[in-house]
Protein backbone atom coordinates (compact mmCIF):
# COMPACT_ATOMS: atom_id res chain seq x y z
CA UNK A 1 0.00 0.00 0.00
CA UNK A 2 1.36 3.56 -0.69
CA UNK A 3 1.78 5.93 1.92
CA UNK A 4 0.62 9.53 0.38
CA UNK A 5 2.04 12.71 1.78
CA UNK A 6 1.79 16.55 0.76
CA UNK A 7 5.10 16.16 -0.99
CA UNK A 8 4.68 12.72 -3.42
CA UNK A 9 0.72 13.77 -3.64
CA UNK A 10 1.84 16.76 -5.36
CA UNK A 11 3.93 15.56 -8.28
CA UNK A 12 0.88 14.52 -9.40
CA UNK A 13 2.66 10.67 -10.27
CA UNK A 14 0.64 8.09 -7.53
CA UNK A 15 -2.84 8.95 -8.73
CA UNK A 16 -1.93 9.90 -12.94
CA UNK A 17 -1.79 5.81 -13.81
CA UNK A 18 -4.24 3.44 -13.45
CA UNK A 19 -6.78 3.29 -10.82
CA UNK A 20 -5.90 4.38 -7.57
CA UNK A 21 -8.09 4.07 -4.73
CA UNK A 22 -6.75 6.45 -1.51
CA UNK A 23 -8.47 6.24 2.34
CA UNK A 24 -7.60 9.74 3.94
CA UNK A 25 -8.11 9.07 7.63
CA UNK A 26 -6.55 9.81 11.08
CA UNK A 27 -5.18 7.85 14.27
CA UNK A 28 -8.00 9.25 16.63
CA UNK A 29 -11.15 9.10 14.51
CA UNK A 30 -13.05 6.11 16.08
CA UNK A 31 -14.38 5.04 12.11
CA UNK A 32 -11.21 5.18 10.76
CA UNK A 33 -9.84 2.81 13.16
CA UNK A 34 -12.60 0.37 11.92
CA UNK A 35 -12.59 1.22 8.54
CA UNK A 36 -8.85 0.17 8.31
CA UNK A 37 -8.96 -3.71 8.40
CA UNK A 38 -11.83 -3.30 5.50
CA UNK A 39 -9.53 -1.41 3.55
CA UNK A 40 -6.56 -3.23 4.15
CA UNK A 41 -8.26 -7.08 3.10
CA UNK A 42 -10.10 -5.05 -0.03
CA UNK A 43 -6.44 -3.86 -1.32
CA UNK A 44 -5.25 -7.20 -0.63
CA UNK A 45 -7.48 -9.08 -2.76
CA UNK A 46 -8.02 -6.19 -5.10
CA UNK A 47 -4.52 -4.49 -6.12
CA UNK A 48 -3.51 -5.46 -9.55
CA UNK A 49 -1.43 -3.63 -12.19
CA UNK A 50 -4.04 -1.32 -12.59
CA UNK A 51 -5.63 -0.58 -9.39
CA UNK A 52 -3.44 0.65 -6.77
CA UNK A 53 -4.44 1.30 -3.18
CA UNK A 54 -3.38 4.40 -0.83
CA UNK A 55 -3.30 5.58 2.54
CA UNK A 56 -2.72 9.31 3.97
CA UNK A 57 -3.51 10.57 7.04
CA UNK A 58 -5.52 14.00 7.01
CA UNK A 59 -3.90 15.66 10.03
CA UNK A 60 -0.28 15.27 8.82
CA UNK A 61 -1.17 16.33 4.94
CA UNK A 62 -3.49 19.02 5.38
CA UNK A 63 -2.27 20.24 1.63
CA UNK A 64 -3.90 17.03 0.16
CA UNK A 65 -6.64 17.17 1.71
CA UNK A 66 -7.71 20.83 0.72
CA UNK A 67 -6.76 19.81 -2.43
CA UNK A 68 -8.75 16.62 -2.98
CA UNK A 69 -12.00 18.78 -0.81
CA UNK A 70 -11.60 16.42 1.88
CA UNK A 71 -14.26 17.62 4.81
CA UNK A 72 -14.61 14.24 6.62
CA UNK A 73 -13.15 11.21 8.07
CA UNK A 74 -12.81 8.53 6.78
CA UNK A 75 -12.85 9.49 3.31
CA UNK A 76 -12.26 7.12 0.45
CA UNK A 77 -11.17 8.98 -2.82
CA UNK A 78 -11.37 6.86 -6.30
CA UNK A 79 -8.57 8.31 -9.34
CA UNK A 80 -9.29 6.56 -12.91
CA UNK A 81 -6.04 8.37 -14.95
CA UNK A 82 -5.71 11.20 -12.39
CA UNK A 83 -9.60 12.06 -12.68
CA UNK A 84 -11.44 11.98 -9.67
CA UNK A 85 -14.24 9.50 -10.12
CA UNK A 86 -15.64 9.01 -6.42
CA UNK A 87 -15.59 10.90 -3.26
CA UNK A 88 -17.20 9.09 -0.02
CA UNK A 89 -17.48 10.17 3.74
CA UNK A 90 -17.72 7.54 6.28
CA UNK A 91 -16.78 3.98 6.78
CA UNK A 92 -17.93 1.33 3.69
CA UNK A 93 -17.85 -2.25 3.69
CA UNK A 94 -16.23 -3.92 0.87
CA UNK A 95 -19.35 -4.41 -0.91
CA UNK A 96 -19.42 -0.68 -1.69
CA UNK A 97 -15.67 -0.66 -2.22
CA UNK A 98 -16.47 -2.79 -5.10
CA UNK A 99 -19.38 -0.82 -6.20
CA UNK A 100 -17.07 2.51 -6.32
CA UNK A 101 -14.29 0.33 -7.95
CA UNK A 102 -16.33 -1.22 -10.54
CA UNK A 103 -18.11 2.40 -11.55
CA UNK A 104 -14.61 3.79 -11.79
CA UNK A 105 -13.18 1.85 -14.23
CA UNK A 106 -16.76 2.63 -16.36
């Protein structure tokens, strides 16, 4: 999984190929903390050549998160070629990961 921070977010390069799926979250927020195992088997069984999965943490990237409109935690962010395709608030189950995924690559 990529770690995303102000600097490498940036250059533009981690969300410009491919699908990239990125879960903007924080230590003390109570969903992210459940939300994280979800995410974490989804990549797992979901990263491919194509589809890369990402990780940044809102309070130590505030940059990104301005940038990408961020206004709650957690917040799962879907890139098809560096286009935004899908912004959601809150904690999904992998069901709806797949949903997002799937519409994405549409």
């Amino acid at each position: 999984m990529i770690q995303i921070n102000d600097d490498n977010w940036n250059n533009g390069e981690i969300v410009s190929k491919g699908i990239t799926v990125v879960k903007v979250s924080a230590t003390w927020c109570g969903p992210c903390k459940s939300y994280k195992p979800i995410f974490e088997e989804f990549a797992e069984n979901h990263e491919t050549e194509n589809v890369h999965f990402a990780e940044a943490d809102a309070d130590e990237n505030s940059e990104l998160t301005a940038k990408a409109g961020v206004r709650g935690i957690p917040c799962t962010l879907i890139y098809n070629n560096g286009e935004l395709k899908s912004k959601t608030t809150g904690m999904i189950d992998a069901n709806k990961l797949s949903e997002l995924l799937e519409a994405a690559n549409n």
